[in-house]
Each structure stands twice: as structure tokens, then as C-alpha cells.
Protein backbone atom coordinates (compact mmCIF):
# COMPACT_ATOMS: atom_id res chain seq x y z
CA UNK A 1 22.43 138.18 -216.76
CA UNK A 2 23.27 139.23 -220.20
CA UNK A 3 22.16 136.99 -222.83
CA UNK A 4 24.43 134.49 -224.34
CA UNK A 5 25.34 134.79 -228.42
CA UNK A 6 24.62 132.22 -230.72
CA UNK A 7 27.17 129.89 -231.50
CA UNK A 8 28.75 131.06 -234.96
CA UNK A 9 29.94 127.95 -237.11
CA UNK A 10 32.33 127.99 -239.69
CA UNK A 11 30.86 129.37 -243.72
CA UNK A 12 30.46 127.03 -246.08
CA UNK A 13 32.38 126.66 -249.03
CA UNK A 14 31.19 129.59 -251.21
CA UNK A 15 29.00 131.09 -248.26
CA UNK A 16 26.20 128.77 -248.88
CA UNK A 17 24.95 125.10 -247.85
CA UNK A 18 23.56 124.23 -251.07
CA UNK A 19 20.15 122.03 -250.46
CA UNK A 20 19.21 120.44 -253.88
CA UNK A 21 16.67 118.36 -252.38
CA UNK A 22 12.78 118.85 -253.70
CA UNK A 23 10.56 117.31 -251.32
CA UNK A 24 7.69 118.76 -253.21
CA UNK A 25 8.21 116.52 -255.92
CA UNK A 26 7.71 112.55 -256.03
CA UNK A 27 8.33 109.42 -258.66
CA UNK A 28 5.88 111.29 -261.22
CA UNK A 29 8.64 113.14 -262.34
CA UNK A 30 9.58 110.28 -264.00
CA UNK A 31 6.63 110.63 -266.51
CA UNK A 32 8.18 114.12 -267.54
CA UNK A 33 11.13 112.51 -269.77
CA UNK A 34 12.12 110.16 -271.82
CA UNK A 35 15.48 110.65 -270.98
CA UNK A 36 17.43 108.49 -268.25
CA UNK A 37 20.76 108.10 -266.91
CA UNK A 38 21.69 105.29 -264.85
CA UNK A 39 23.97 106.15 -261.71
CA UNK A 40 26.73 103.16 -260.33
CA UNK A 41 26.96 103.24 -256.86
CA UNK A 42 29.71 105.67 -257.03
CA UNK A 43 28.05 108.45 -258.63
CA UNK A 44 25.05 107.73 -257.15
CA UNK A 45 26.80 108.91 -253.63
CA UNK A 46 28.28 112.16 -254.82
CA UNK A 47 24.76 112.77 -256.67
CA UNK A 48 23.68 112.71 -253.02
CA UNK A 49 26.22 114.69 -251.51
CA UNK A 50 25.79 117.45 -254.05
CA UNK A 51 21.95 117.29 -252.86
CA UNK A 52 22.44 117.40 -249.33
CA UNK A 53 24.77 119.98 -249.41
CA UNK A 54 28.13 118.18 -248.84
CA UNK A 55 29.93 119.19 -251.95
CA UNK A 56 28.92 122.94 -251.67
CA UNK A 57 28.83 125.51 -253.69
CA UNK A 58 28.22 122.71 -256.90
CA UNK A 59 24.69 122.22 -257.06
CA UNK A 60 25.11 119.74 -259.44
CA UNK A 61 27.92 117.71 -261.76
CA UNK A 62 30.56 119.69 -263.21
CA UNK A 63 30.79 121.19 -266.69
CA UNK A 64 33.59 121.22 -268.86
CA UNK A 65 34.88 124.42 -267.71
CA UNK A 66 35.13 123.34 -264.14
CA UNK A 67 36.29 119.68 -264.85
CA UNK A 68 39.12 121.58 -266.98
CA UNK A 69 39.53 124.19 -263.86
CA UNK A 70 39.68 121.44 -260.97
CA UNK A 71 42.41 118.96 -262.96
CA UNK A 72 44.55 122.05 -263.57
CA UNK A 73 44.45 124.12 -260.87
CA UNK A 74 42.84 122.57 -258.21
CA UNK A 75 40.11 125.01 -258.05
CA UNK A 76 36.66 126.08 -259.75
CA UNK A 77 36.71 128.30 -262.44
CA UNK A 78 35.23 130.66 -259.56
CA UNK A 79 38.79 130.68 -257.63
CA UNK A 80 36.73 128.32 -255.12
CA UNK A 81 39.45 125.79 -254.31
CA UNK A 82 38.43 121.47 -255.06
CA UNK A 83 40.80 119.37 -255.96
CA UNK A 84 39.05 116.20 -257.05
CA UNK A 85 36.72 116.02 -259.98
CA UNK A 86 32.45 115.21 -259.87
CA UNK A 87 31.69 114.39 -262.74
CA UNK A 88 28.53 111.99 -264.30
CA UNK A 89 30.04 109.86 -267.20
CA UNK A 90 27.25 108.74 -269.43
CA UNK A 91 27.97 106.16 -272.52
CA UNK A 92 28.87 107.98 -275.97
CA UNK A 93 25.41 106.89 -277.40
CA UNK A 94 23.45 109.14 -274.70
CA UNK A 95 25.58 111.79 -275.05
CA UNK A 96 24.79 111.90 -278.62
CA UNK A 97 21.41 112.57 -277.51
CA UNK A 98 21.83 115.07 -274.77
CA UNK A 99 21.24 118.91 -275.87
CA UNK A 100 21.58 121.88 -273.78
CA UNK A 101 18.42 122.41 -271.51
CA UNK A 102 16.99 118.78 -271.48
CA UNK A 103 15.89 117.71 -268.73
CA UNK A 104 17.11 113.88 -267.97
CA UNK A 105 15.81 111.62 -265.32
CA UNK A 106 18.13 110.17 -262.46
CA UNK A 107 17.87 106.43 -261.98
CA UNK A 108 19.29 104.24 -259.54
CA UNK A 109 18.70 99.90 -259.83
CA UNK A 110 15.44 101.16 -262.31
CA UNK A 111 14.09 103.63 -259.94
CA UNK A 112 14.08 107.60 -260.08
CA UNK A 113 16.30 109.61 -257.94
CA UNK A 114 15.94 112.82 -259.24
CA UNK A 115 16.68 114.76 -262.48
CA UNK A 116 19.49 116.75 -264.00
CA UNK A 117 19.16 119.60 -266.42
CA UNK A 118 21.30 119.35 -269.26
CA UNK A 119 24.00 122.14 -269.04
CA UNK A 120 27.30 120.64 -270.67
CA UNK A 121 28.34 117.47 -272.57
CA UNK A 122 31.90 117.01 -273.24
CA UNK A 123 34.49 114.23 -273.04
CA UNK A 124 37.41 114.05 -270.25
CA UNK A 125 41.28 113.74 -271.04
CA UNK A 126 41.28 110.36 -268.16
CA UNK A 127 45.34 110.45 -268.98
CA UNK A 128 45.76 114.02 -267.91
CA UNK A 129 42.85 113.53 -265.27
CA UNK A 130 45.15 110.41 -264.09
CA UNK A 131 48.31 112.53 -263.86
CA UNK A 132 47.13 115.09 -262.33
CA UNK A 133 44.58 114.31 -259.76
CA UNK A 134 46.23 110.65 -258.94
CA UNK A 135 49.77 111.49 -259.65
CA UNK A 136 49.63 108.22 -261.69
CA UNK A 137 49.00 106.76 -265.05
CA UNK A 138 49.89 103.45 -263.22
CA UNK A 139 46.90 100.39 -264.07
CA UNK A 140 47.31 98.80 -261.26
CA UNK A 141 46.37 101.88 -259.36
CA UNK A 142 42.90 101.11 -257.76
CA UNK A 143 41.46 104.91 -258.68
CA UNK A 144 43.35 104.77 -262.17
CA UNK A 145 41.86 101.52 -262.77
CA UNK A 146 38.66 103.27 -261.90
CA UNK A 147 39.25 105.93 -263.70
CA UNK A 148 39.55 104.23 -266.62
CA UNK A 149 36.93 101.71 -267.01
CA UNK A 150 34.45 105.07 -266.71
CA UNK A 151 33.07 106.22 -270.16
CA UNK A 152 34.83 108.90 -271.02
CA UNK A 153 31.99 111.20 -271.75
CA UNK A 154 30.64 113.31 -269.18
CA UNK A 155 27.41 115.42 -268.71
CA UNK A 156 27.36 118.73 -266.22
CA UNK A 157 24.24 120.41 -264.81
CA UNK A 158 22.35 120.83 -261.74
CA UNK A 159 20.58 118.14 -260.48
CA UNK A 160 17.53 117.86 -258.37
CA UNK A 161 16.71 114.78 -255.82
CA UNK A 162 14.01 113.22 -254.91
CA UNK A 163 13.89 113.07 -250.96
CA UNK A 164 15.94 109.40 -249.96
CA UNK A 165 14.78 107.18 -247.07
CA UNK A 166 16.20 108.30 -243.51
CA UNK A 167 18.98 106.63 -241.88
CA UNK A 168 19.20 106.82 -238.65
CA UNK A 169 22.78 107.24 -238.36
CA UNK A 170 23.77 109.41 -240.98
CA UNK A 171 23.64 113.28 -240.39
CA UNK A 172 23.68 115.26 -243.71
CA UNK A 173 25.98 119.05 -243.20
CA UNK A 174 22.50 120.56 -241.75
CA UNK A 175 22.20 117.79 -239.10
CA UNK A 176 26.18 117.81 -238.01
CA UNK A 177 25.93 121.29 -237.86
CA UNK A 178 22.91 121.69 -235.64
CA UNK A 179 24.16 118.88 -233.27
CA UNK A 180 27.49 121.04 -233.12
CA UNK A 181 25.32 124.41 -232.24
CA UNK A 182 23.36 122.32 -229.87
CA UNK A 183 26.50 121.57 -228.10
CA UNK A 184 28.28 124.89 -228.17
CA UNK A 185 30.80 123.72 -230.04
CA UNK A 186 32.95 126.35 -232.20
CA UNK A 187 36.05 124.70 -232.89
CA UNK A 188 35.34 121.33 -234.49
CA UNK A 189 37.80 118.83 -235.65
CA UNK A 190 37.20 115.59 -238.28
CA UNK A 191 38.60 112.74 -238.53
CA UNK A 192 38.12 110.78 -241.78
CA UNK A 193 38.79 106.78 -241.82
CA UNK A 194 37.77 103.96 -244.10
CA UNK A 195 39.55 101.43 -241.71
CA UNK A 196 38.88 100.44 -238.16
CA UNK A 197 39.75 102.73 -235.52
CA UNK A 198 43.10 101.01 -233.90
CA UNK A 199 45.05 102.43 -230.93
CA UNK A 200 46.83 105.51 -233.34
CA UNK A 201 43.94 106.85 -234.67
CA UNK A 202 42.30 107.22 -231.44
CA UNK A 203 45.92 108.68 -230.35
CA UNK A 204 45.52 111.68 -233.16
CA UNK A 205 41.87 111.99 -232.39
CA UNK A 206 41.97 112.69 -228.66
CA UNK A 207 45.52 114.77 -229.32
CA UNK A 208 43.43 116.56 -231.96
CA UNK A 209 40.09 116.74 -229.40
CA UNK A 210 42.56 118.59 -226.65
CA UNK A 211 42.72 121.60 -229.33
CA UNK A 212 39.06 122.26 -230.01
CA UNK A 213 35.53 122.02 -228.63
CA UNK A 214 34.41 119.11 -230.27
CA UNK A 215 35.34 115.76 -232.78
CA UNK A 216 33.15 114.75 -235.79
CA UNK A 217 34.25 110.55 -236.73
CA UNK A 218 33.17 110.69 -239.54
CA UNK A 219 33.82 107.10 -241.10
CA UNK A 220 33.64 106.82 -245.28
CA UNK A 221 30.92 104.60 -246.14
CA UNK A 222 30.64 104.13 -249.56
CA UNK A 223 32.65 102.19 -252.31
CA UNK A 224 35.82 101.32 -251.21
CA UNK A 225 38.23 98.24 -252.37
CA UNK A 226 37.15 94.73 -252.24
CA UNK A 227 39.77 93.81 -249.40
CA UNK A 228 38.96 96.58 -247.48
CA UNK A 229 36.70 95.97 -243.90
CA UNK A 230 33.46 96.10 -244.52
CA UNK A 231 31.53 99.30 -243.43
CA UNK A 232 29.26 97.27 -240.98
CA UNK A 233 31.90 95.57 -239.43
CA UNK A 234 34.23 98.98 -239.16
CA UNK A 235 30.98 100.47 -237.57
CA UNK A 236 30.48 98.31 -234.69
CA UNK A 237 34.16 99.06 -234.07
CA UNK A 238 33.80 102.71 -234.07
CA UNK A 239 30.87 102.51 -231.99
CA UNK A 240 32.27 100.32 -229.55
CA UNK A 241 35.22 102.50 -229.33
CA UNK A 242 33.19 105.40 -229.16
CA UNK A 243 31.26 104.53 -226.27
CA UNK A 244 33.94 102.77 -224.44
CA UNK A 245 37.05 105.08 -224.45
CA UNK A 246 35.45 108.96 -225.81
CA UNK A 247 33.89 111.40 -223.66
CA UNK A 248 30.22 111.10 -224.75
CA UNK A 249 29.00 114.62 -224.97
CA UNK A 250 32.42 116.14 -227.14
CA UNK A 251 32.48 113.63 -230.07
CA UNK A 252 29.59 112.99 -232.64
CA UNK A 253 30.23 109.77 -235.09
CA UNK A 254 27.85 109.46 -238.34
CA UNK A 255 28.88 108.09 -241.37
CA UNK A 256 30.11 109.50 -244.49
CA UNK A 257 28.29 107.85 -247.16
CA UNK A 258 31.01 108.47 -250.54
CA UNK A 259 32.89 106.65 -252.49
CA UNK A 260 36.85 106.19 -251.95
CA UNK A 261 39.05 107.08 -254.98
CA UNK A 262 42.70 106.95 -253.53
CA UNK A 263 43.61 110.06 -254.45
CA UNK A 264 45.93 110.32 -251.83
CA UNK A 265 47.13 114.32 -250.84
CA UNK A 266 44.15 115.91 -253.77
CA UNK A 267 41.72 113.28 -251.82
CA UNK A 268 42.80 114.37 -248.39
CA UNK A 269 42.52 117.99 -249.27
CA UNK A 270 39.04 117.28 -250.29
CA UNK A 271 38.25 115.09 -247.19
CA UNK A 272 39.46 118.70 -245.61
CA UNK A 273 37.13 120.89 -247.54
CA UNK A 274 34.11 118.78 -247.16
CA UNK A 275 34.18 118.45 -243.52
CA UNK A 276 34.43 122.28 -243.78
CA UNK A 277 30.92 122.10 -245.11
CA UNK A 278 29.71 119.86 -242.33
CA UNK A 279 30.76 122.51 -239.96
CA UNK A 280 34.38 121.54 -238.84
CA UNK A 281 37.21 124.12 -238.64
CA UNK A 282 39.87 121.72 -238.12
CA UNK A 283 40.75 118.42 -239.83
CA UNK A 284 42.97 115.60 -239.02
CA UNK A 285 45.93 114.71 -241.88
CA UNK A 286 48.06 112.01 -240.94
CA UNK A 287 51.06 109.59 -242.71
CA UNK A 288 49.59 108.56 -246.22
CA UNK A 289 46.40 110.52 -245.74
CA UNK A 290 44.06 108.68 -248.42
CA UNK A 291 46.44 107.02 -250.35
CA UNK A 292 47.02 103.87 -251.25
CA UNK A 293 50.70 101.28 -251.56
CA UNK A 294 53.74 103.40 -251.39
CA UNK A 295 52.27 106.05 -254.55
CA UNK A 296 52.49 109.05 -252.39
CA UNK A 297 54.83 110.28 -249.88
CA UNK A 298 54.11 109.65 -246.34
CA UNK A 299 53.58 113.32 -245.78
CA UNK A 300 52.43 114.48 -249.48
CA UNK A 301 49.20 115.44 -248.25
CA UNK A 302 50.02 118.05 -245.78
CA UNK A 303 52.84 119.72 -248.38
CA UNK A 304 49.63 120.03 -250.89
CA UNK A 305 47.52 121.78 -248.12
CA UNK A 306 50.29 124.38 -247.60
CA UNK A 307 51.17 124.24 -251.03
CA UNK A 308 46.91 125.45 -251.55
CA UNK A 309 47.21 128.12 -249.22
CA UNK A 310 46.57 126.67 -245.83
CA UNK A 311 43.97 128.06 -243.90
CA UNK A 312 44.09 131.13 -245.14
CA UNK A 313 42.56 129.82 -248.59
CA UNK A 314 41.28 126.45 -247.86
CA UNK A 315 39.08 127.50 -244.71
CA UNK A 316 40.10 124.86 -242.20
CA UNK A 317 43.10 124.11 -240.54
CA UNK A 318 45.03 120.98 -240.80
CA UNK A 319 46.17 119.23 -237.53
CA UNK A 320 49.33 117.14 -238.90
CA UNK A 321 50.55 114.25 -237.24
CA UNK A 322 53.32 112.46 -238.20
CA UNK A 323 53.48 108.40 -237.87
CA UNK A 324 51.92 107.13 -234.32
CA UNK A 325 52.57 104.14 -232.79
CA UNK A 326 52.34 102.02 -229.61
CA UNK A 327 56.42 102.11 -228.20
CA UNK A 328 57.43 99.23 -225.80
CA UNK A 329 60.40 101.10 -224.17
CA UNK A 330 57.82 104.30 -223.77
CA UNK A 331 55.18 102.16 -222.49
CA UNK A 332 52.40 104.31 -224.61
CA UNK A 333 51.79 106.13 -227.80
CA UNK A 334 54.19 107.93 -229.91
CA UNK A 335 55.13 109.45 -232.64
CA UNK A 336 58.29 109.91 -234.74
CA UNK A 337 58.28 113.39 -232.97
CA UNK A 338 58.47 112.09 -229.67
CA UNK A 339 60.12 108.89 -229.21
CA UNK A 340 64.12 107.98 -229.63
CA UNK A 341 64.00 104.21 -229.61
CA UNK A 342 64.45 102.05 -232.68
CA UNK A 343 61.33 99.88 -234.82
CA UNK A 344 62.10 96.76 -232.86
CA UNK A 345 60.55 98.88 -229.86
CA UNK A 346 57.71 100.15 -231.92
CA UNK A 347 54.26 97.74 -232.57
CA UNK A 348 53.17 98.74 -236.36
CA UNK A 349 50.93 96.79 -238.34
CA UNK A 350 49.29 97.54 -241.30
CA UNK A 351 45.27 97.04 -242.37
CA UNK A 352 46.49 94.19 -244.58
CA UNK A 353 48.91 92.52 -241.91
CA UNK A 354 45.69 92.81 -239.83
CA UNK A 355 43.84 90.85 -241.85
CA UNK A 356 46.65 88.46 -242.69
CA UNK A 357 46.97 87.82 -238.90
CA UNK A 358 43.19 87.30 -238.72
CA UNK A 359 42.69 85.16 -241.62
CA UNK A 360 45.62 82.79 -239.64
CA UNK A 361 43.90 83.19 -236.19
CA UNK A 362 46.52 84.90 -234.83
CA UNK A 363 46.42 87.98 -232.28
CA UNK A 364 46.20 90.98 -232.67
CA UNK A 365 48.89 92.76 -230.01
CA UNK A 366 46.70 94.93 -227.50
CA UNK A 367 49.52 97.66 -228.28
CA UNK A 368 47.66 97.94 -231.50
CA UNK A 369 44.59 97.94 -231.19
CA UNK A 370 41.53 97.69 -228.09
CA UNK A 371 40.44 94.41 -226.89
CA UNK A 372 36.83 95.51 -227.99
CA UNK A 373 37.90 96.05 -231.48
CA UNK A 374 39.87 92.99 -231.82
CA UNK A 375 37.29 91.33 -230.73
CA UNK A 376 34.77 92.34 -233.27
CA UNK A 377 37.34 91.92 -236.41
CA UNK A 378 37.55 88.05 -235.23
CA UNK A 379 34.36 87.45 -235.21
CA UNK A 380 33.71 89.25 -238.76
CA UNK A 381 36.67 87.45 -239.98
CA UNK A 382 35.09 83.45 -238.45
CA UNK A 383 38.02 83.75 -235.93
CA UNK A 384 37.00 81.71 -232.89
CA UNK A 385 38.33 82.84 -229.11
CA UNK A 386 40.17 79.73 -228.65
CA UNK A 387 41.88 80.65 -231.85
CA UNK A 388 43.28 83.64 -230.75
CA UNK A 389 43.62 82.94 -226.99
């Protein structure tokens, strides 16, 4: 019997899964500067993305020169395509003290993280960064307002982590992609979501999973708004989900532990690229992939992945959906591809109509979403059964 060949995954972005993680080193590092840089939660999660590989080929936060690059052209100054910029800001009185080649200490809630060798300091344009990346000078645009409250000086270099504590559900690119060899799996789709997991997205997901070998949920945990579900709460829905209506041995969930900036289409491309990283060759972009009230077109983001080059330059292919739904008169899911009948036939709901309804103890249609899942959003939301019953 001849032997069987290795499963070949897809490369990186840039041919390499950068690993920026010292385990040889410990919290006496902290002893070795005087300098320190505070992280928020948000930069704190792409400083641990760059270390884990994620956010390959940057091994650390960007320098001018790629900032400039990635706002502009949606690309390093390499020709690597990224669309969204990772960038440290830092108050203008540290800056003033940063020089080329220092070597500044990481800190997150007072304690070490790692360190970050001065290569750049320079301050952003946020109004161009705004128009560009968000489309959007707009305040009241949750990533503008962002944005904006962000010093505007920035520092670039690579960075070097100290090792974090495990989590047990969490697979860094390394993990997802020996769990995918371990399978067999070749052909790997993602599916990115910072909002429960109602009866469309698991349409598009198992429409997706007929295509390829395997599906990577891969739920955003990080910062998100404050009216957004909770992570914990969207969790035990995707795991309930999971093990209730998914074939067990062709989907892996883990979270996705960064930040949310409503970028909408230069988000979702990045979404795209990322997951590329983690060892997917497909990804899923939907209506209003990662955007946020009506700034974006429905379908912006998959006219910026063609508009990038498709496949051919971006390294994964897109698997576009257009609006799903739960139609009456089809008795099952649809799409505006498939089904003829008119909205008073089709059962759409937003996130925030969810919540409305749940705030009010009201149901939530079983056209819309599973019984399991509706059942855990009441009881996040203090909704009794006899409420909703």
C-alpha cells in the first residue's frame, strides 16, 4: 500500500507563521528598562496576535512607511496586501522620549507582557486614516469615534511576548492548523461572527461546509460595542449549536480573541486574510460583512475583495452569499437568489430587534433562530420561560 502524502495547508501570508513568542524569557525583563508603554485592551489583543502569528508576516507594530502603505493602498510597502492598520499609539510625552533602538517594556493592568524595540515614531493623519480605512469621517461612527479618542502618535517595531496563560479554548494559527492536518482537511472554510449564531448563519456555514473539507467558527472575542452580546453568552450559543446541529468531526470552533473596529468591506478583507494564516483557504462574506448601521453597502465587502485581486492576490477565496433568511411560503432557508415571494413571507430580524424583543420578553420566532439558542439569550437577558411561553 503506497504511503499516503502529508496534508499540504495553505502558506501563510508572506510564506511564514511568524512566532514572536520568547518562552526563554520571564518578568525580569522588566528590570532591563526604564521605558514602558501601557497597552488598552485593544492593542493589547493585536500585540498578541502579532506574537502568535495571526497577523503574519508583521512581527511587530507598523512603522510609518507601512501605516502610510496600508491607508493608501491597502497593502505593505512589500506588495503584501492588509487593509486595516496595527498600530501602538503612545501619548506625545513618550514619544518625545522614544529614540531609534530603545528597547521599551510592554505592560498590561501594571504587569509586563513583553517588549518592543524602538524602530519608528511618527504621528498618524486619523482624518485620512478615517476616510480611507472606514469610508467615514462620521463621529458617531463607533470605529471613527475610536479612532479618534487614540493619541495620535504612534510607535513601530517588533515586539517580543512573554508566554500568556493557556486557554483552553483558544487555538493560536499553529494549533488550528495542526487540528486541520490531524483531520485531513485541505480545503478549509471560516466563518467570522461577533453575534450569536441564528438560523442564517448556520444556513451559509453548512452551504459553505458542502464546498470544502472542513469549517473553522471562529467567533471574535475581543472589544466589541457596549450593546453588543457578550462573548460568554454568544459562546454557550455557539457551542450549543455546535454540538447540537454540526457534524462533530468537520467543524472546529475556538475563539478569536481581537478587537472589532467596524471597518466594514477593509475589516472583512482582513477577517479574510487572517483566517488565511490560521490555515483556511476559503472564507465566508456575507450582507454587511463587518460593518456597522447602513455606512456600507450590503455587498461592499465582496466588490473590495475582487476589487484586491481575488484569490489570485489575496490567497483565499471568498464564498459570497447574498441576504439569507427563513421564507414562510418556502418553508426553509433562502436567499434573495433563490426565493420569489415578497418580505411579508420572509422572518428577518436584526441583533438589535433581538434584543429589543428580549428586553420586552417577547419570542423569538423559531424561523430565526434554534430553540437552544433562544433559550440561552433569555436567560442572559433575565427573561423567564413563562415570559416567553
Amino acid at each position: 500500500m503506497a504511503a499516503q502524502r502529508p496534508v499540504s495547508l495553505v502558506e501563510p501570508l508572506g510564506g511564514v507563521l511568524v512566532d514572536r513568542t520568547d518562552a526563554t524569557r520571564d518578568g525580569s525583563m522588566a528590570h532591563r528598562s526604564r521605558l514602558a508603554i501601557e497597552l488598552s485592551r485593544f492593542t493589547l489583543a493585536d500585540f498578541r496576535l502579532i506574537a502568535n502569528g495571526a497577523y503574519s508576516p508583521l512581527a511587530g507594530f507598523m512603522t510609518r512607511s507601512d501605516y502610510q502603505s496600508v491607508v493608501d493602498r491597502a497593502a505593505l510597502c512589500s506588495g503584501v496586501p492588509w487593509t486595516l492598520p496595527i498600530v501602538l499609539p503612545v501619548p506625545s510625552e513618550i514619544a518625545r522620549t522614544l529614540s531609534d533602538g530603545a528597547v521599551v517594556l510592554l505592560t498590561f493592568s501594571g504587569d509586563v507582557v513583553g517588549t518592543l524595540t524602538v524602530t519608528d515614531v511618527f504621528e498618524r493623519d486619523v482624518e485620512r486614516e478615517a476616510s480611507e480605512v472606514y469610508r467615514t469621517r462620521d463621529a458617531d461612527h463607533p470605529g471613527v469615534r475610536s479612532l479618534r479618542e487614540q493619541n495620535r502618535w504612534a510607535v513601530g517595531g517588533d515586539i517580543t511576548a512573554l508566554p500568556s496563560k493557556a486557554d483552553a479554548l483558544t487555538k493560536d494559527p499553529a494549533q488550528t492548523r495542526s487540528a486541520f492536518v490531524e483531520r485531513g482537511w485541505k480545503t478549509v472554510v471560516a466563518f467570522q461572527t461577533r453575534n450569536p449564531i441564528h438560523r442564517a448563519h448556520e444556513y451559509l456555514t453548512k452551504v459553505a461546509l458542502e464546498q470544502v473539507d472542513g469549517l473553522l467558527i471562529h467567533p471574535l472575542s475581543g472589544v466589541t460595542k457596549d450593546d453588543d452580546v457578550p462573548f460568554g453568552v454568544r459562546m454557550r450559543c455557539y457551542q450549543a449549536l455546535v454540538e447540537g446541529y454540526y457534524p462533530s468531526d468537520r467543524v472546529v470552533l475556538t475563539p478569536w480573541p481581537a478587537a472589532m473596529r467596524y471597518a466594514g468591506p477593509r475589516e472583512a478583507i482582513f477577517h479574510g486574510i487572517v483566517r488565511r494564516n490560521y490555515g483556511c483557504t476559503h472564507f465566508i462574506i456575507g450582507r454587511d460583512a463587518a460593518g456597522v448601521g447602513s455606512y456600507y453597502g450590503p455587498y461592499d465587502a465582496q466588490k473590495l475583495y475582487d476589487e484586491l485581486g481575488g484569490a489570485d492576490r489575496l490567497g483565499f477565496t471568498a464564498v459570497k452569499f447574498e441576504h439569507a433568511f427563513w421564507c414562510r411560503r418556502c418553508e426553509g432557508m433562502a436567499s434573495t437568489r433563490t426565493c420569489p415571494h415578497d418580505s411579508e413571507s420572509r422572518v428577518v430580524l436584526s441583533g438589535t430587534k433581538v434584543r429589543e424583543m428580549l428586553t420586552r420578553g417577547e419570542t423569538i420566532p423559531e424561523e430565526f433562530t434554534r430553540p437552544e439558542v433562544a433559550a440561552i439569550l433569555r436567560d442572559a437577558y433575565g427573561v423567564s420561560t413563562a415570559a416567553v411561553s
